[in-house]
Protein backbone atom coordinates (compact mmCIF):
# COMPACT_ATOMS: atom_id res chain seq x y z
CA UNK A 1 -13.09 36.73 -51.25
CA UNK A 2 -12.75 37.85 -47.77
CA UNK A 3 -9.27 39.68 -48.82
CA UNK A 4 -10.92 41.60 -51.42
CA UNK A 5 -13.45 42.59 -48.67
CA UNK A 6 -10.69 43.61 -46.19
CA UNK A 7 -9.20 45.70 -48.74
CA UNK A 8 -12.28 47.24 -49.30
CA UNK A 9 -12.75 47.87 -45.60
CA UNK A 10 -9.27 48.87 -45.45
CA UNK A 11 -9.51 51.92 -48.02
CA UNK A 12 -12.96 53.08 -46.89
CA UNK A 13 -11.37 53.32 -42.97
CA UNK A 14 -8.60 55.14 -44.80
CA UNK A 15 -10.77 57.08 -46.45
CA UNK A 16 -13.46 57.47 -43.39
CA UNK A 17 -16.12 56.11 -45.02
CA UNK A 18 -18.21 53.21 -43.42
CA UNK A 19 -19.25 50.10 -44.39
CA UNK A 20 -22.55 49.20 -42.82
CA UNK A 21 -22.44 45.53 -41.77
CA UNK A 22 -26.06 45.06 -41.50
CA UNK A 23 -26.96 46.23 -44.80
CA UNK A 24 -24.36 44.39 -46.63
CA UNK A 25 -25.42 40.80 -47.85
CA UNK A 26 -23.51 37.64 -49.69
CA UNK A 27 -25.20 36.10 -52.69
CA UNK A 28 -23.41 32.96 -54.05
CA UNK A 29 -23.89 32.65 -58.12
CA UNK A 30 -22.78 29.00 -58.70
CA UNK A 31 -23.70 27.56 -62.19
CA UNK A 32 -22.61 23.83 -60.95
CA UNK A 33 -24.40 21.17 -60.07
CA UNK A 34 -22.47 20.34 -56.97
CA UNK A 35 -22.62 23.62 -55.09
CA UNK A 36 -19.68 24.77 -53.78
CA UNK A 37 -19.00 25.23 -49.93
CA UNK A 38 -17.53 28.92 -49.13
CA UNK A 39 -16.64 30.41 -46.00
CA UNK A 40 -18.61 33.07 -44.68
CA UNK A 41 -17.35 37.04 -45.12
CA UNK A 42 -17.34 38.95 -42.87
CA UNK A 43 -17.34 43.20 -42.07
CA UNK A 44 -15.71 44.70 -39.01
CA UNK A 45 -15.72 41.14 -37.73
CA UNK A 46 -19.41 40.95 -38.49
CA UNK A 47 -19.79 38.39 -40.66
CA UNK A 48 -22.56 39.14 -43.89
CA UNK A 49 -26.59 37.49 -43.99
CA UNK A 50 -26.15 34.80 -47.07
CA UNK A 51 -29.16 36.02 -48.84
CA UNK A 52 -30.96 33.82 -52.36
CA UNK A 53 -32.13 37.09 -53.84
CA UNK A 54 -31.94 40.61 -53.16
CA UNK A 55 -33.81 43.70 -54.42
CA UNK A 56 -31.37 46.72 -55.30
CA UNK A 57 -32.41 50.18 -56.51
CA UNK A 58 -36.28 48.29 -57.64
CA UNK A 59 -34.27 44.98 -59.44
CA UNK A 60 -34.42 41.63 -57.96
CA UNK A 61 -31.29 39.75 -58.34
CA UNK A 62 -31.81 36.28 -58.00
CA UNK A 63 -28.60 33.45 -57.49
CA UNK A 64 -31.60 30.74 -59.32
């Protein structure tokens, strides 16, 4: 996952856009039992709040 984020970060520095670390979060949606262990991601070496929920444009997304 963090590659895909790098990329991302990659093309919006190409691009100059930003990506605003503290407003990005990490929700983990795991439909197992036996949770899985990920490492954390991080954004210009910042690395992302591992939220349960989060509220986007008035809908609650939940990882329950």
């Amino acid at each position: 996952m963090q590659s895909t984020v790098s990329a991302v970060e990659q093309w919006t520095n190409e691009n100059k856009l930003h990506l605003n670390a503290d407003k990005c979060k990490e929700m983990v949606i795991d439909f197992k039992k036996a949770k899985h262990q990920f490492a954390a991601i991080s954004i210009n070496s910042k690395e992302l709040e591992l939220v349960d929920n989060a509220k986007i444009l008035g809908v609650t997304i939940s990882n329950m």
